[in-house]
Protein backbone atom coordinates (compact mmCIF):
# COMPACT_ATOMS: atom_id res chain seq x y z
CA UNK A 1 0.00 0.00 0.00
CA UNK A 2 1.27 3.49 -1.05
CA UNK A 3 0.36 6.58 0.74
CA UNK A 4 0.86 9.67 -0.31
CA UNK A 5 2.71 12.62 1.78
CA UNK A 6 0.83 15.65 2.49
CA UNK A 7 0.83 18.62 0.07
CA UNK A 8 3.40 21.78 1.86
CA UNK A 9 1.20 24.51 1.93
CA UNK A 10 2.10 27.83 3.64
CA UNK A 11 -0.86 29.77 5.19
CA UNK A 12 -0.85 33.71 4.14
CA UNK A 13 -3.28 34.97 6.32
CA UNK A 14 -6.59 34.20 8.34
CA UNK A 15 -9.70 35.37 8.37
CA UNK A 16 -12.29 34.61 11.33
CA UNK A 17 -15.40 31.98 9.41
CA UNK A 18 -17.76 34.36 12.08
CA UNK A 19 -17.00 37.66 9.98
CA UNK A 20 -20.34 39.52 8.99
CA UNK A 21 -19.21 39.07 5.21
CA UNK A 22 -18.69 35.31 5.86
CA UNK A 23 -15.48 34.33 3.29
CA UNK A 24 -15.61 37.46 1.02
CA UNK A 25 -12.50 39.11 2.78
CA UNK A 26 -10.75 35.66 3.04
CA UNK A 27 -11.63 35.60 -1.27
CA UNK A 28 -10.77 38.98 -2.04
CA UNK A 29 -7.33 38.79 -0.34
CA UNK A 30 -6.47 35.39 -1.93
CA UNK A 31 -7.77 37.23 -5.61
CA UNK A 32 -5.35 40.16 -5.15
CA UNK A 33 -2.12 36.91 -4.46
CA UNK A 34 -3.40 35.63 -7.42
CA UNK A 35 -3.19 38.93 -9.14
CA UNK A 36 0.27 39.31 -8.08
CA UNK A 37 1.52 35.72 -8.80
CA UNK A 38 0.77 33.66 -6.33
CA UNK A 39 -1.05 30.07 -6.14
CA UNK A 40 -3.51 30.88 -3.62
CA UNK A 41 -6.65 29.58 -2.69
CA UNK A 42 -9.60 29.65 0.55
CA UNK A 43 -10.20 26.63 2.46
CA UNK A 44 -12.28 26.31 5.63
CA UNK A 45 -10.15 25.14 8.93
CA UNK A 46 -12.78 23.59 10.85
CA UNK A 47 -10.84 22.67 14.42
CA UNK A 48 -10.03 26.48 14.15
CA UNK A 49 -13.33 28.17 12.70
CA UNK A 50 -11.52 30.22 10.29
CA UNK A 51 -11.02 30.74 6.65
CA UNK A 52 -6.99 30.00 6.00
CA UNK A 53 -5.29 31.58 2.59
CA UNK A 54 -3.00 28.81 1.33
CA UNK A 55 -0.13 29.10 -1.37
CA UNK A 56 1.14 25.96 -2.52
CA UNK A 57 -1.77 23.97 -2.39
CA UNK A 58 -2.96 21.50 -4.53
CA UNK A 59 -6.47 20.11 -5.28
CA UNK A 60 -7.17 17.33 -3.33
């Protein structure tokens, strides 16, 4: 059995999941990496309750 390792993914920034705007700000700031570059992309960290910025990340 092969397993694969984990994708390295560096978090950018963090935005609370109980903001008024839900993920907008958390969207917009990972649009203006991408405008500049950079692979980034939202996902939801549920043991924390917040929406993470990752670069590096790949689709899973």
């Amino acid at each position: 059995m092969t397993t694969a390792a984990p994708a390295q993914r560096t978090v950018l920034e963090r935005f609370p999941a109980g903001h008024p705007r839900g993920s907008w700000p958390a969207d917009e700031y990972a649009a203006a990496q991408r405008a500049q570059g950079i692979d980034a992309r939202v996902v939801m960290d549920l043991v924390s309750d917040e929406f993470l910025v990752v670069a590096g990340a790949s689709s899973q």
